[in-house]
N, C-alpha and C. Protein backbone atom coordinates (compact mmCIF):
# COMPACT_ATOMS: atom_id res chain seq x y z
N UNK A 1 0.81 -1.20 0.00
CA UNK A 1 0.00 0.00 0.00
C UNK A 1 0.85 1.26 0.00
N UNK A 2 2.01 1.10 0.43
CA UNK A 2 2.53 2.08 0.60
C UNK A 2 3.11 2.43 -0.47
N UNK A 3 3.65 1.77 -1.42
CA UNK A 3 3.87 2.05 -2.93
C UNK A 3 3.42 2.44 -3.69
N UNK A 4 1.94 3.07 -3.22
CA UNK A 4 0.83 3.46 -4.60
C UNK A 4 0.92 4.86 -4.32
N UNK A 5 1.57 5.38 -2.98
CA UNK A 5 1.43 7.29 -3.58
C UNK A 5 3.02 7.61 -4.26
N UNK A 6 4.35 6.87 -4.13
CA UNK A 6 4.78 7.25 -5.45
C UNK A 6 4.70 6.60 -6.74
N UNK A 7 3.67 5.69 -6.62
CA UNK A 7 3.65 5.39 -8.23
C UNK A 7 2.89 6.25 -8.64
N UNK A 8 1.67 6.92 -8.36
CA UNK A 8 0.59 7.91 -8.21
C UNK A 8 1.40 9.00 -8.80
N UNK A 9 2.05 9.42 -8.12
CA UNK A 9 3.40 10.85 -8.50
C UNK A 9 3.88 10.60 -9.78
N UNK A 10 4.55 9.71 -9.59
CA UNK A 10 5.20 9.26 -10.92
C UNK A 10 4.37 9.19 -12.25
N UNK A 11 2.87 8.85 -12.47
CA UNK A 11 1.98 8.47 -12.90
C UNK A 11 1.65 10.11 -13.72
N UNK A 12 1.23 10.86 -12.48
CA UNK A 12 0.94 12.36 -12.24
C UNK A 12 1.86 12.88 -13.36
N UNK A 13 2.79 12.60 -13.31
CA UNK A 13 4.15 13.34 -13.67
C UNK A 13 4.37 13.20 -14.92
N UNK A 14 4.04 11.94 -15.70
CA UNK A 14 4.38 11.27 -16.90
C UNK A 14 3.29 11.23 -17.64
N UNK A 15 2.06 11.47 -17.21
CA UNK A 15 1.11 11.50 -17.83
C UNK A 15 1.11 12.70 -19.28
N UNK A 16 1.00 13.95 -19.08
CA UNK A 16 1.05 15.41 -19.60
C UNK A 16 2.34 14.66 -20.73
N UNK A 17 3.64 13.98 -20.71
CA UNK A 17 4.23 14.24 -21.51
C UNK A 17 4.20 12.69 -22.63
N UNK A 18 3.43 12.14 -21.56
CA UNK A 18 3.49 10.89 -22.82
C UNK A 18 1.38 10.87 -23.74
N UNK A 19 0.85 11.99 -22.95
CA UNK A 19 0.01 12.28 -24.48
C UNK A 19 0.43 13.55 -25.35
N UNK A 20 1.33 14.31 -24.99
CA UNK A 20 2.77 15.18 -26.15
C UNK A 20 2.78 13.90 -27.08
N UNK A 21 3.68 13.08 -26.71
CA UNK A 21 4.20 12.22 -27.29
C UNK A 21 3.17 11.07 -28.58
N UNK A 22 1.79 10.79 -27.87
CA UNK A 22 1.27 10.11 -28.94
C UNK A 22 0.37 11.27 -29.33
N UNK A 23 0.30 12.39 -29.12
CA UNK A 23 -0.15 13.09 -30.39
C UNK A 23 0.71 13.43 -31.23
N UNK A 24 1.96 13.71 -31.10
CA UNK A 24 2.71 13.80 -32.14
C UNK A 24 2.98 12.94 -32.71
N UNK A 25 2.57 11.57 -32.76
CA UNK A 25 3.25 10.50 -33.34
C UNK A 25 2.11 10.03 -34.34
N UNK A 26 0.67 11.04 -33.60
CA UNK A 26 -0.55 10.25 -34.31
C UNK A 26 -0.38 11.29 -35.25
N UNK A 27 -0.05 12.66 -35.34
CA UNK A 27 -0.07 13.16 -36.63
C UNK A 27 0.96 13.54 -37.57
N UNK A 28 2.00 12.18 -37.04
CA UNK A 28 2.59 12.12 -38.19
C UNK A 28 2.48 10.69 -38.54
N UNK A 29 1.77 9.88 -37.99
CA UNK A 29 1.34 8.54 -39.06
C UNK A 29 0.04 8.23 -39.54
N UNK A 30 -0.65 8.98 -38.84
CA UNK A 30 -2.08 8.80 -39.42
C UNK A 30 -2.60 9.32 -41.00
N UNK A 31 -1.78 10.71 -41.41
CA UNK A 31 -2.16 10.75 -42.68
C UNK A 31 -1.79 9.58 -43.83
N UNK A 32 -0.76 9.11 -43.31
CA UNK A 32 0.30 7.89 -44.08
C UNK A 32 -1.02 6.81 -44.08
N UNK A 33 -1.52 6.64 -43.21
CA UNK A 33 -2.33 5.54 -42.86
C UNK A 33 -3.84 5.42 -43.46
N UNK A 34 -4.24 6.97 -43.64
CA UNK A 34 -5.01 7.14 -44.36
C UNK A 34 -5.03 6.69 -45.78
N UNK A 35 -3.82 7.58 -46.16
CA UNK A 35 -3.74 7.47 -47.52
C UNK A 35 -3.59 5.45 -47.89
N UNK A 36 -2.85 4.95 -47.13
CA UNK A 36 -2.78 3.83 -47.32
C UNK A 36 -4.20 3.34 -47.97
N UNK A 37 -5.44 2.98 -46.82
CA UNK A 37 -6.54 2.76 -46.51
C UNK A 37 -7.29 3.50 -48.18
N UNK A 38 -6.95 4.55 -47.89
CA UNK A 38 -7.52 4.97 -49.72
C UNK A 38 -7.20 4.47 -50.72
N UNK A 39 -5.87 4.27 -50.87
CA UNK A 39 -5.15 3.44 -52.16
C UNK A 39 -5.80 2.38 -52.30
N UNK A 40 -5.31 1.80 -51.02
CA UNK A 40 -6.19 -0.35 -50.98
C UNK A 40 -7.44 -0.18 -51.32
N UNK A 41 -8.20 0.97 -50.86
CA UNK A 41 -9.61 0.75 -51.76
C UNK A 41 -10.26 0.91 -53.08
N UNK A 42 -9.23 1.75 -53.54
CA UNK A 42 -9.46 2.08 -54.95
C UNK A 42 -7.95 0.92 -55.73
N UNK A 43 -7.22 0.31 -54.77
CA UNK A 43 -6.40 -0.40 -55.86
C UNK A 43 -5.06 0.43 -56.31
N UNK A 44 -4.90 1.43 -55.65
CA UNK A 44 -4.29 2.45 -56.24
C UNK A 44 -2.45 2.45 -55.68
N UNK A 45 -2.22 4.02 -55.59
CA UNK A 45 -0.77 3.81 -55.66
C UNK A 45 -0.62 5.56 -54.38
N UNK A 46 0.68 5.54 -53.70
CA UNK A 46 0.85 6.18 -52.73
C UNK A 46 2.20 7.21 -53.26
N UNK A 47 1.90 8.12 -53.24
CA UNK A 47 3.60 9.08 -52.66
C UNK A 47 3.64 10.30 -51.93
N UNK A 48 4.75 10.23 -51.19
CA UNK A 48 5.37 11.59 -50.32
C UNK A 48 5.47 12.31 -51.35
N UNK A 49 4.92 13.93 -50.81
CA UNK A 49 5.36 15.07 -51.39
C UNK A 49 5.36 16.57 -50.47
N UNK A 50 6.67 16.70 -50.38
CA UNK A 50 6.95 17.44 -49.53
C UNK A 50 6.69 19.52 -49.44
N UNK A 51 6.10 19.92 -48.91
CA UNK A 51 5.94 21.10 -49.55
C UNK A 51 6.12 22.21 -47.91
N UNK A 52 6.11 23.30 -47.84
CA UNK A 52 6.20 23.79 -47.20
C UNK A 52 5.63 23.77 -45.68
N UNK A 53 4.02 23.30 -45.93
CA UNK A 53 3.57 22.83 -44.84
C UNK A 53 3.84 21.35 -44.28
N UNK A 54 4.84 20.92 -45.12
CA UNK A 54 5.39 19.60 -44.48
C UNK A 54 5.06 18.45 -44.96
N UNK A 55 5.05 17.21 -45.08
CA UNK A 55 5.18 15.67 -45.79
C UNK A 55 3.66 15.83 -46.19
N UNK A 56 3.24 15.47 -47.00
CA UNK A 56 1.41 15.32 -47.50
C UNK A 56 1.94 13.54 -48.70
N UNK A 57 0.91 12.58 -48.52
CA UNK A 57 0.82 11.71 -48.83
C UNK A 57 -0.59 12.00 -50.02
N UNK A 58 -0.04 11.62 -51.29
CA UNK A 58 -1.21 11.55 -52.17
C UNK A 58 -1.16 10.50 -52.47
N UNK A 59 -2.43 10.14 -53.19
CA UNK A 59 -3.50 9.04 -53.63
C UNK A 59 -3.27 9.31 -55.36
N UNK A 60 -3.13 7.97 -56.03
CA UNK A 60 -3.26 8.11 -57.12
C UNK A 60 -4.01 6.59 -57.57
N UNK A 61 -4.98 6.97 -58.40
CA UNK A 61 -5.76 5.45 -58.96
C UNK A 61 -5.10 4.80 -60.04
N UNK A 62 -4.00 5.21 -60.56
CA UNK A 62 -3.36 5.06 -61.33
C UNK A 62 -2.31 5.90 -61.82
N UNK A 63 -0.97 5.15 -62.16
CA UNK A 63 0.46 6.15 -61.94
C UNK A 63 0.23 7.05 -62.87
N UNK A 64 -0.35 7.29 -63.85
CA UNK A 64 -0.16 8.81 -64.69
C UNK A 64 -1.22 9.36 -64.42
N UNK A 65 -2.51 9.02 -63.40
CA UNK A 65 -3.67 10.16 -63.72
C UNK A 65 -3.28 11.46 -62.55
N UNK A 66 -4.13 11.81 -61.86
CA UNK A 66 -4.44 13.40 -61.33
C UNK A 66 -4.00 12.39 -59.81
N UNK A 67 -3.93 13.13 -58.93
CA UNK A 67 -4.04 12.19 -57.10
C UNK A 67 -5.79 12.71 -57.02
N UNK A 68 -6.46 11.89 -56.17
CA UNK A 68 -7.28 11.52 -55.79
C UNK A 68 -6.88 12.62 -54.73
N UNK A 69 -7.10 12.05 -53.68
CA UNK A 69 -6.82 12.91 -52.65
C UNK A 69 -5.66 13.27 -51.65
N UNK A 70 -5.25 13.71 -50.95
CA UNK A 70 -4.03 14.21 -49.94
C UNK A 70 -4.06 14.08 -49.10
N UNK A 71 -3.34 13.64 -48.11
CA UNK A 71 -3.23 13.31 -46.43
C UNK A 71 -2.13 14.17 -46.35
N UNK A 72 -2.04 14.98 -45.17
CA UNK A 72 -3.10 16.41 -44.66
C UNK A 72 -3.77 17.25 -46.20
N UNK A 73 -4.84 17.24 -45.94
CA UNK A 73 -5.55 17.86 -47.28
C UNK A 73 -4.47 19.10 -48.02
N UNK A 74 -4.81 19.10 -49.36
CA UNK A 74 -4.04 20.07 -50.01
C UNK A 74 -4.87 21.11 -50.63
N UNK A 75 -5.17 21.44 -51.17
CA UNK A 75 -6.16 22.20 -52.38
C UNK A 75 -5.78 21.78 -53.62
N UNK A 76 -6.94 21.84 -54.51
CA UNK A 76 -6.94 21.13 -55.83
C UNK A 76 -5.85 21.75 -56.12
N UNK A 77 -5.70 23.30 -56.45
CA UNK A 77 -4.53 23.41 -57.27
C UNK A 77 -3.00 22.99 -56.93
N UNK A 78 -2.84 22.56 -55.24
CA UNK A 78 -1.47 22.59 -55.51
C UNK A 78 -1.07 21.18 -55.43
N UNK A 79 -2.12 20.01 -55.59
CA UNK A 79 -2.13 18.64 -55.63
C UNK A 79 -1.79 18.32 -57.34
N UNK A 80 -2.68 19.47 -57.94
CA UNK A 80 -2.30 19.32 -59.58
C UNK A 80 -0.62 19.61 -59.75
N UNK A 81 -0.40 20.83 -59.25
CA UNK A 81 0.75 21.33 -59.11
C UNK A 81 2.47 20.14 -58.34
N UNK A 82 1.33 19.39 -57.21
CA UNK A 82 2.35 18.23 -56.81
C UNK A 82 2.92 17.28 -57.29
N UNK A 83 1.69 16.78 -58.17
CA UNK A 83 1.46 15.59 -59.36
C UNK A 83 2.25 15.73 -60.72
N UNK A 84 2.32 16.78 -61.13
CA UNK A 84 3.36 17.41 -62.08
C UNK A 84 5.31 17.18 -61.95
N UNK A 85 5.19 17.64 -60.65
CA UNK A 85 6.43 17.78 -60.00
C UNK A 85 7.02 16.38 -59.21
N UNK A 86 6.07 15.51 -59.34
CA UNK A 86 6.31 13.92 -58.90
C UNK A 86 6.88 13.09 -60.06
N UNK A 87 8.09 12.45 -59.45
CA UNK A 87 8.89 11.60 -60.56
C UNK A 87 7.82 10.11 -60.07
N UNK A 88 7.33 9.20 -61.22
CA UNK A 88 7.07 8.05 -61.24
C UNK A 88 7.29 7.27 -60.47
N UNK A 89 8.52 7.13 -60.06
CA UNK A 89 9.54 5.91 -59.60
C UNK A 89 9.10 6.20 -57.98
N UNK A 90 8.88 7.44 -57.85
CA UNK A 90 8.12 7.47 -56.32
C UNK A 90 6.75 6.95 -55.79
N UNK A 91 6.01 6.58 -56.74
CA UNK A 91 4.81 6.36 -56.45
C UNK A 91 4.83 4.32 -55.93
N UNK A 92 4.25 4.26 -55.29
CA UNK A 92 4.37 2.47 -54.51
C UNK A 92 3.14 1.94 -54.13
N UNK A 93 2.56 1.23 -55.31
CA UNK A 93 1.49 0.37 -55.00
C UNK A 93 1.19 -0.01 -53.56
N UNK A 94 -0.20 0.13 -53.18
CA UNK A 94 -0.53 -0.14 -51.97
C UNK A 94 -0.23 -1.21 -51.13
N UNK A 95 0.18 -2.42 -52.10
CA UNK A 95 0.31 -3.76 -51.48
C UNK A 95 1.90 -3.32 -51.37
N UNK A 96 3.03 -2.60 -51.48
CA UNK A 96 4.29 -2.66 -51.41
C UNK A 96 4.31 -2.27 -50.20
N UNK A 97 3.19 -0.70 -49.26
CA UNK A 97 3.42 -0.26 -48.10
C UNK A 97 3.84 -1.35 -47.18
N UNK A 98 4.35 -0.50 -45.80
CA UNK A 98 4.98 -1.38 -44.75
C UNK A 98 3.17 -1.76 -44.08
N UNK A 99 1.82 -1.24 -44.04
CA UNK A 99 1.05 -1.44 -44.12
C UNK A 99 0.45 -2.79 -44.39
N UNK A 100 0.07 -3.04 -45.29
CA UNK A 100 -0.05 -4.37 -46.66
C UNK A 100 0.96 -5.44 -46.00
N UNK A 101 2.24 -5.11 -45.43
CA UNK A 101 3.01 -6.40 -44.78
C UNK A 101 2.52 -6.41 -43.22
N UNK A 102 2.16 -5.68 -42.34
CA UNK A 102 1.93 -5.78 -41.37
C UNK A 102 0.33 -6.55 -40.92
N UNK A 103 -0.43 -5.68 -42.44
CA UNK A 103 -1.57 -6.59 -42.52
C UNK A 103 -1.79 -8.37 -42.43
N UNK A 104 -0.85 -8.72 -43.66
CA UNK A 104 -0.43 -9.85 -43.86
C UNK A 104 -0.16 -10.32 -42.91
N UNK A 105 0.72 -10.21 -41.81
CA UNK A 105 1.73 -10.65 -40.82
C UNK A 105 0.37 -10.69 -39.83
N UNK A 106 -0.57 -9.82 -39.60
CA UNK A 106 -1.83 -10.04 -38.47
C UNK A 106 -2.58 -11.33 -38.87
N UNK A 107 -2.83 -10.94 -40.32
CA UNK A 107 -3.45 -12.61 -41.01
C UNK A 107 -3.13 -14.11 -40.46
N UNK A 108 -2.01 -14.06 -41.08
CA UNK A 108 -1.27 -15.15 -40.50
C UNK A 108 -1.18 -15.46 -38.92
N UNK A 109 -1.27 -14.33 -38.54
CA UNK A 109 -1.12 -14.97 -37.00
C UNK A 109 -2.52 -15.73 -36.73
N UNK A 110 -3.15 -14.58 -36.93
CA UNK A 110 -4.79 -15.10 -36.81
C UNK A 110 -5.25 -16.66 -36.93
N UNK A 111 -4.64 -17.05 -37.89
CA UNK A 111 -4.73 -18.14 -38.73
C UNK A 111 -3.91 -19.21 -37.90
N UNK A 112 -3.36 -19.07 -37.43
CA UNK A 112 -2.39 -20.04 -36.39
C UNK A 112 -3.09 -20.93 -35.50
N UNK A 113 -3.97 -20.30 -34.84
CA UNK A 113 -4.77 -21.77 -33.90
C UNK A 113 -4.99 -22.75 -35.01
N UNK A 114 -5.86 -22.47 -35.92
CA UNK A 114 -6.64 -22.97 -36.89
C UNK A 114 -5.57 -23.99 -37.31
N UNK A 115 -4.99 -23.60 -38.25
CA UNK A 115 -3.85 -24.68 -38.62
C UNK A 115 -3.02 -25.37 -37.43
N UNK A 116 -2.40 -24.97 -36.21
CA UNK A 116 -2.16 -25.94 -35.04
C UNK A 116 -3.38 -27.06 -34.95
N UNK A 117 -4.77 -26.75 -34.98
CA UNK A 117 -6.02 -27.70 -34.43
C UNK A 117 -6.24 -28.83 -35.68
N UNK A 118 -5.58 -28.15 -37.16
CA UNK A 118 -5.70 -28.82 -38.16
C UNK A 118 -3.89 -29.85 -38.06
N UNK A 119 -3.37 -29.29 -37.85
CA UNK A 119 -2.07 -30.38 -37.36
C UNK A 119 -2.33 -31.30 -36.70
N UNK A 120 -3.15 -31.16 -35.57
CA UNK A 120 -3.18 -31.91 -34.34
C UNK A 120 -3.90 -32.99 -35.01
N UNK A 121 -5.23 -32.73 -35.93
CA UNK A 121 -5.66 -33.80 -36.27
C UNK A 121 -5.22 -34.67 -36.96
N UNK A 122 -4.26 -34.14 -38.00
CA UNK A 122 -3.69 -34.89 -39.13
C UNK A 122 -3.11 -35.95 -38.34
N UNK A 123 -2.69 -35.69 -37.16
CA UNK A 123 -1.48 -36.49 -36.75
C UNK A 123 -2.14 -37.53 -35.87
N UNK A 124 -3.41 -37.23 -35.51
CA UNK A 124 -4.48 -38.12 -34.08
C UNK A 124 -4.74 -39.45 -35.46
N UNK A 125 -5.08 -38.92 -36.83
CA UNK A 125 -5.68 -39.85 -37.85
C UNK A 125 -4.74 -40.37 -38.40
N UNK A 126 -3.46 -39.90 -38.19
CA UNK A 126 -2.57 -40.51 -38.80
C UNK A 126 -2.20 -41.79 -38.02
N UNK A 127 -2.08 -41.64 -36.48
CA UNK A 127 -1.62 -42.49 -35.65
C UNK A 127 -2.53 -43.67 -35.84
N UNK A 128 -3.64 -42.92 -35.79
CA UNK A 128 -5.16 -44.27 -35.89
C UNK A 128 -4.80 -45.35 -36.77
N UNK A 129 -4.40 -44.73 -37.79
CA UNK A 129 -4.35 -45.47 -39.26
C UNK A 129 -3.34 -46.02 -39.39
N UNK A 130 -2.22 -45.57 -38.39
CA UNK A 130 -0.79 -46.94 -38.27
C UNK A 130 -1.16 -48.23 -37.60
């Protein structure tokens, strides 16, 4: 009992700087994350473009048309203006994001009892059948 008024303090203390910390972290991955989530739905393709107000992630449905949309929003004209000024070789299909692998990697786990319970049997019917 006596350990809970400085963990309390400590608690007190760390609180204020570790939501600093995930708000800044949420707005600098969440537009990324967005844009992700947009691409995969339209099938599309992702790139950084850096401009004064800082990293913006556009959406493209395909590598030579217009971007779709911008994570942090842009205005039409300077997304036309971004899209111009974007070399090809930057743009990365949705399934390439670190996204698309992390997805994958949740899949699979998911999938793990399932195939352990499907092992287990192979091997209960296998024994039977020796």
């Amino acid at each position: 009992m006596i350990a809970w008024g400085p963990a309390m303090r400590a608690a007190a203390k760390a609180a204020p700087i570790a939501l600093r910390v995930a708000r800044r972290v949420d707005r600098q991955v969440r537009p990324h994350v967005l844009a992700y989530r947009l691409a995969r739905s339209v099938d599309g393709y992702v790139a950084p473009w850096t401009a004064a107000s800082g990293t913006h992630w556009l959406v493209f449905s395909q590598r030579d048309g217009l971007p779709l949309q911008a994570f942090p929003p842009l205005p039409r004209d300077q997304m036309a203006g971004a899209a111009a000024q974007l070399d090809a070789s930057v743009l990365r299909h949705h399934s390439d994001l670190p996204e698309a692998r992390a997805r994958d990697a949740a899949a699979g786990v998911k999938d793990v009892p399932a195939r352990a319970v499907a092992r287990l049997r192979s091997r209960s019917t296998d024994a039977r059948d020796a």
